[in-house]
N, C-alpha and C. Protein backbone atom coordinates (compact mmCIF):
# COMPACT_ATOMS: atom_id res chain seq x y z
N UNK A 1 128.29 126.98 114.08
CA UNK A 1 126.94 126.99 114.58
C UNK A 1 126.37 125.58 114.60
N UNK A 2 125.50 125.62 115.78
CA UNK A 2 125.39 123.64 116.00
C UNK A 2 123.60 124.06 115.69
N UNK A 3 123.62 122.82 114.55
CA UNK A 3 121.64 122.68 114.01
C UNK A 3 121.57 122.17 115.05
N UNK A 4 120.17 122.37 114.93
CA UNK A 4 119.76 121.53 115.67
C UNK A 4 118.06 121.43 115.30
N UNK A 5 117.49 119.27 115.20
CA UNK A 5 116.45 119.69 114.32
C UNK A 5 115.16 120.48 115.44
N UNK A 6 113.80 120.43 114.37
CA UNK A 6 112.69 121.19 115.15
C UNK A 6 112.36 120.85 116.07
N UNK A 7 111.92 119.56 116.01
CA UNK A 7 111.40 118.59 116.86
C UNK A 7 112.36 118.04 118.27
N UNK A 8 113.48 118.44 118.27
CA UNK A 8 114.11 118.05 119.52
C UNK A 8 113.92 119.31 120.06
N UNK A 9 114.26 120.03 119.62
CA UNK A 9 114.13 121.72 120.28
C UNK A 9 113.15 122.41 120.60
N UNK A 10 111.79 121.86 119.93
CA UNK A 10 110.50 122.10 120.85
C UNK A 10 110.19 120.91 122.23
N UNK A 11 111.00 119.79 122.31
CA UNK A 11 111.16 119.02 122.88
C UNK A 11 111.74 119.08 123.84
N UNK A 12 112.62 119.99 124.27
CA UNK A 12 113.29 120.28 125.27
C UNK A 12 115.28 119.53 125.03
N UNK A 13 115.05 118.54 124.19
CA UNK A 13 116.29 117.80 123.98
C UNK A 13 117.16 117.88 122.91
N UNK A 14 118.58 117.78 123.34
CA UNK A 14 119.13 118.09 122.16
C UNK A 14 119.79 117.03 121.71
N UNK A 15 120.41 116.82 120.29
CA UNK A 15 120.39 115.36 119.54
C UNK A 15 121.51 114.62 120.45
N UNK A 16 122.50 115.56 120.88
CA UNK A 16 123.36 114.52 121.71
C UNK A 16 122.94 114.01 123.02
N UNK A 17 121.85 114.40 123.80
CA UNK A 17 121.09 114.13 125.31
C UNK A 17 120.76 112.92 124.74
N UNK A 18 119.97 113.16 123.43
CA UNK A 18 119.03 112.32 123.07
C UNK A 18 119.56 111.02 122.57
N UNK A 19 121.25 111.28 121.89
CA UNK A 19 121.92 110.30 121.95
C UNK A 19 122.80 109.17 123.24
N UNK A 20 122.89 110.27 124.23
CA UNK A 20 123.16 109.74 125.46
C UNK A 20 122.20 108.91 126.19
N UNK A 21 121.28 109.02 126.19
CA UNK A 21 119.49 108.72 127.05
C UNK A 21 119.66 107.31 125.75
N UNK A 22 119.79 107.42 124.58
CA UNK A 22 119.71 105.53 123.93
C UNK A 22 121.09 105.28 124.60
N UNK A 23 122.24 105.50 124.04
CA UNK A 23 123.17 104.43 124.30
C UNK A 23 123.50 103.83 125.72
N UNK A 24 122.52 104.79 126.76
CA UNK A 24 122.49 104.19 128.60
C UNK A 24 121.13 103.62 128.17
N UNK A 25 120.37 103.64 127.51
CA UNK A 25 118.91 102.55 127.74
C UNK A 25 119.53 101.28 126.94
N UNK A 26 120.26 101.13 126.29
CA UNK A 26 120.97 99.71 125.38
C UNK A 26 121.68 99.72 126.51
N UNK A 27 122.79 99.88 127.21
CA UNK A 27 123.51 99.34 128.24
C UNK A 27 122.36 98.82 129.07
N UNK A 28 121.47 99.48 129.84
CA UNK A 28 120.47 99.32 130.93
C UNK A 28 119.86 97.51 130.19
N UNK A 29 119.40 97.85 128.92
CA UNK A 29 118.46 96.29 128.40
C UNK A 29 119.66 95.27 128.69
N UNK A 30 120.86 95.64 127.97
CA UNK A 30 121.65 94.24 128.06
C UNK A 30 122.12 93.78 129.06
N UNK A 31 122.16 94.72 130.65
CA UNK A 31 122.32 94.31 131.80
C UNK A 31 121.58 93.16 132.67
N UNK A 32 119.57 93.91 132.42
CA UNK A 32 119.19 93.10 132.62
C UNK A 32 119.07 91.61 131.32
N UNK A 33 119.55 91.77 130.08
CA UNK A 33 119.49 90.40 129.56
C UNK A 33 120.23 89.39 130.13
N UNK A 34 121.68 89.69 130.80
CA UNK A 34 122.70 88.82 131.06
C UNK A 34 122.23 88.51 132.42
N UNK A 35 121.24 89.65 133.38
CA UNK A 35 120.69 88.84 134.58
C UNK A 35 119.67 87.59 134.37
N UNK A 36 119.14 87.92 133.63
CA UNK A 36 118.36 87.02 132.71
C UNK A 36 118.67 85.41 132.15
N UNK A 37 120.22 85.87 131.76
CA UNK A 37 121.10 84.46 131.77
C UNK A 37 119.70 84.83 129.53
N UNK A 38 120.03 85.69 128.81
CA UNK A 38 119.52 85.82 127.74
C UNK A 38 120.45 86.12 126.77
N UNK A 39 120.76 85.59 125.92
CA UNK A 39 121.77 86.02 125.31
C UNK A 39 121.75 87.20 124.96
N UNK A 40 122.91 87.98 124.20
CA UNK A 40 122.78 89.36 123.85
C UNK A 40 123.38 89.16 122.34
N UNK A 41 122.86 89.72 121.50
CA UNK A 41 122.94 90.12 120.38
C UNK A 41 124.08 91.31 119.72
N UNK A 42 125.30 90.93 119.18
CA UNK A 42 126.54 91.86 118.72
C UNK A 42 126.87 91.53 117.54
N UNK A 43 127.99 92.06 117.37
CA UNK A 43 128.37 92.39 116.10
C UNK A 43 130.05 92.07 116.21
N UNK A 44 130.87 91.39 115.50
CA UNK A 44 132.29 90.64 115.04
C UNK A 44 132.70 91.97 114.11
N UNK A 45 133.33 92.98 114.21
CA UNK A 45 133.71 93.71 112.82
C UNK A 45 135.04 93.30 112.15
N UNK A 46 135.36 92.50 113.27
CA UNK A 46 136.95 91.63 112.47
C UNK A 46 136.23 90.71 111.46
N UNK A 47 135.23 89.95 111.99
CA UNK A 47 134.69 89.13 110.99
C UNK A 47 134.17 89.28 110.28
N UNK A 48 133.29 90.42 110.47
CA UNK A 48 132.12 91.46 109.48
C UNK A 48 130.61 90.06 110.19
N UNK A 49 130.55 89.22 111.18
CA UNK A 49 129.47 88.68 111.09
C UNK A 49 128.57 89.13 112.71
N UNK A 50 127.70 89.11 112.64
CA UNK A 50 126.63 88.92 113.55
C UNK A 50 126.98 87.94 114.84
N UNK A 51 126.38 87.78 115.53
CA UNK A 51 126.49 86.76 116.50
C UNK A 51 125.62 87.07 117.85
N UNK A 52 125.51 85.74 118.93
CA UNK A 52 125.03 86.09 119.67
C UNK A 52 125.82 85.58 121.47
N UNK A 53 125.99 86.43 122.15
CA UNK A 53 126.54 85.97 123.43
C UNK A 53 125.61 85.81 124.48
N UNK A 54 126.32 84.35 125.12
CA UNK A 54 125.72 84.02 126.10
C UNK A 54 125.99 84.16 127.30
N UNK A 55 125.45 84.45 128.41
CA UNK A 55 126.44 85.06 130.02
C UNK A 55 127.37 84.03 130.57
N UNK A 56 127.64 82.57 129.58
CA UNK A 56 128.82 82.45 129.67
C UNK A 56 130.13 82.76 129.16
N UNK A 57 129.91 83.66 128.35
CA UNK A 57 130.77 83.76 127.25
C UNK A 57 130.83 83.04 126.09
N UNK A 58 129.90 82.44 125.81
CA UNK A 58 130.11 81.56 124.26
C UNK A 58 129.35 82.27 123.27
N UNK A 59 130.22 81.95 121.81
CA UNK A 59 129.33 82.75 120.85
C UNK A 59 128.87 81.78 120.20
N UNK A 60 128.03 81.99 119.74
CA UNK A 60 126.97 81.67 118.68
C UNK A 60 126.98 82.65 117.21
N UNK A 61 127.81 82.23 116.39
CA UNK A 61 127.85 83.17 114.83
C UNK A 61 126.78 83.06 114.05
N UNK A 62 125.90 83.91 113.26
CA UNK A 62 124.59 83.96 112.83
C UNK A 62 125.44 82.71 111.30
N UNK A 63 124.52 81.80 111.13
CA UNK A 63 124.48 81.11 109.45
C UNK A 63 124.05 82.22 108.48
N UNK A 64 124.72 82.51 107.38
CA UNK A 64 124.65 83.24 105.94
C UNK A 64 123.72 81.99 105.44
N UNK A 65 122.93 82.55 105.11
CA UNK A 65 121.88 81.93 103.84
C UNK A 65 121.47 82.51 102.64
């Protein structure tokens, strides 16, 4: 049996729509960032660090402080 909470279900949406509808609005922002020529903001999990890309391809690794 699939929960599902209150508030999506008086809502009309269910948690996976609702998960689909963010992870296409994060694709949609970072499209227009790179038209933008703005960097985009990711994540290294080989490295475990932060970083940021630029629409040339260069990274920028966040400084640990």
């Amino acid at each position: 049996m699939i929960e599902e909470n209150e508030l999506d279900s008086t809502c009309g949406v269910s948690d996976d729509e609702l998960t689909k509808r963010f992870v296409e609005a994060v694709r949609i922002a970072n499209e227009i960032k790179k038209i933008k020529g703005v960097p985009i903001q990711k994540y290294d999990f080989e490295l475990n660090k932060s970083y940021l890309e630029y629409p040339d391809g260069r990274r920028e690794y966040a400084e640990v402080r």
